[in-house]
C-alpha atoms as a PDB file:
ATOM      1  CA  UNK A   1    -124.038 129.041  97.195  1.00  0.00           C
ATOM      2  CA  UNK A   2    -125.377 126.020  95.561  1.00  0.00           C
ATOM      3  CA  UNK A   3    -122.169 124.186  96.256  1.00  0.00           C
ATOM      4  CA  UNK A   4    -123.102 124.731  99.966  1.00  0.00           C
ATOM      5  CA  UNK A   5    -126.419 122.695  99.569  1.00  0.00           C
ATOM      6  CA  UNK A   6    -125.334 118.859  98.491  1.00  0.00           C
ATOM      7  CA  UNK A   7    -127.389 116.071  99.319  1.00  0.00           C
ATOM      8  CA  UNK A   8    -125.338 113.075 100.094  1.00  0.00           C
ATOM      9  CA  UNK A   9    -128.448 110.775 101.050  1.00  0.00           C
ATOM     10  CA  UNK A  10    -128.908 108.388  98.059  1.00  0.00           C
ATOM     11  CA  UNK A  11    -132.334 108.948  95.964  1.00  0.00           C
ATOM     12  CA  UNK A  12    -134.498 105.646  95.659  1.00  0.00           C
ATOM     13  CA  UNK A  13    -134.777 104.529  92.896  1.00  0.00           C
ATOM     14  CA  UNK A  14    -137.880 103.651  91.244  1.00  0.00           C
ATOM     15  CA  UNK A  15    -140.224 100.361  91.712  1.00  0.00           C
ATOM     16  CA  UNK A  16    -140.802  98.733  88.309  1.00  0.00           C
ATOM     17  CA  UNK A  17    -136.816  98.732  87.272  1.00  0.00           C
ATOM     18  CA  UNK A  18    -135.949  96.979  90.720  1.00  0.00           C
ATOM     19  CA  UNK A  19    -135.395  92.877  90.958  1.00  0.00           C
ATOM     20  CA  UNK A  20    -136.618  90.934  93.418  1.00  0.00           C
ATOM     21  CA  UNK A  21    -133.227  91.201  95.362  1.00  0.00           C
ATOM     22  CA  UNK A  22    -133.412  94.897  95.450  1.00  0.00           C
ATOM     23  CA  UNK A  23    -136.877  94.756  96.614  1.00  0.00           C
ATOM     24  CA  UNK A  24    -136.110  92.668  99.698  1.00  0.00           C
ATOM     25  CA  UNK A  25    -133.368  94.736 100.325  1.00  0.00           C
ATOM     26  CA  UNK A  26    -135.872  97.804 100.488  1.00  0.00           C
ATOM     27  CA  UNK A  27    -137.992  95.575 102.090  1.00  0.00           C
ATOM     28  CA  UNK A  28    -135.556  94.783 104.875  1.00  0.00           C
ATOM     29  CA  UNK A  29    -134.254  98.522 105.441  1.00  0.00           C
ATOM     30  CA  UNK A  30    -138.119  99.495 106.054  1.00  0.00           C
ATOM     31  CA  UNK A  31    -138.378  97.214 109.012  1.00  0.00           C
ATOM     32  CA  UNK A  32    -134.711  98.428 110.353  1.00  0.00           C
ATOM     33  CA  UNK A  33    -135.837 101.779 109.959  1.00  0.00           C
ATOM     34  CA  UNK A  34    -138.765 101.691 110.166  1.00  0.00           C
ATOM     35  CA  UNK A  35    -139.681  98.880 112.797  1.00  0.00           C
ATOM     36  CA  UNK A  36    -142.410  97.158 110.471  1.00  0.00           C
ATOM     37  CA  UNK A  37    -143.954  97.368 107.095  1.00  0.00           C
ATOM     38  CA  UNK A  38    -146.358  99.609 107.453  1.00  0.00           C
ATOM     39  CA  UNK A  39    -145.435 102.569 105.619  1.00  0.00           C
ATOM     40  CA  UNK A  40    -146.424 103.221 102.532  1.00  0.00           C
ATOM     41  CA  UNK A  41    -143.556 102.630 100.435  1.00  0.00           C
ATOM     42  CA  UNK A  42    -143.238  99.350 102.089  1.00  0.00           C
ATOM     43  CA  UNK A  43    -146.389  98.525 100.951  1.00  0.00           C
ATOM     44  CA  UNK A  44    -145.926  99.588  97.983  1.00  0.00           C
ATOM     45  CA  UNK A  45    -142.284  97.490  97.479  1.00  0.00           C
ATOM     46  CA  UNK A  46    -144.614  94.479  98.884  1.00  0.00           C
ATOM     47  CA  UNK A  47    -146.822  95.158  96.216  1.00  0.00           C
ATOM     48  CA  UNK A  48    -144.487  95.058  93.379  1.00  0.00           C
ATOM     49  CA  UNK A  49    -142.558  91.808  94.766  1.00  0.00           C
ATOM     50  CA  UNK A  50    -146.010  90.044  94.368  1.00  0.00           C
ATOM     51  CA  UNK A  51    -146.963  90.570  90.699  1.00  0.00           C
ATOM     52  CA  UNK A  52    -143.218  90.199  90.091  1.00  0.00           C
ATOM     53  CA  UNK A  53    -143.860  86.383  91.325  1.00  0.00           C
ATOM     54  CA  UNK A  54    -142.061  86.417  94.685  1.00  0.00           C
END
């Protein structure tokens, strides 16, 4: 029964190991998906990319 239950949506991974690539990358699926920055997590990414110095 377990076997029945996979996830195949990919797990985010978390904030402080990500580069500043990776981060716009979030960055730019939240406004696809998302239609702005606005969420939470977006903020959050934004957050990051500044005290990471970009």
């Amino acid at each position: 029964m377990a076997d029945e239950k996979q996830d195949t949506t990919p797990k985010r991974k978390k904030m402080n190991p990500l580069t500043a690539a990776e981060i716009e990358a979030e960055l730019a699926k939240c406004r696809e998906k998302q239609g702005g920055l606005i969420s939470k997590y977006a903020r959050q990414l934004q957050a990051r990319k500044k005290a990471l110095g970009g």
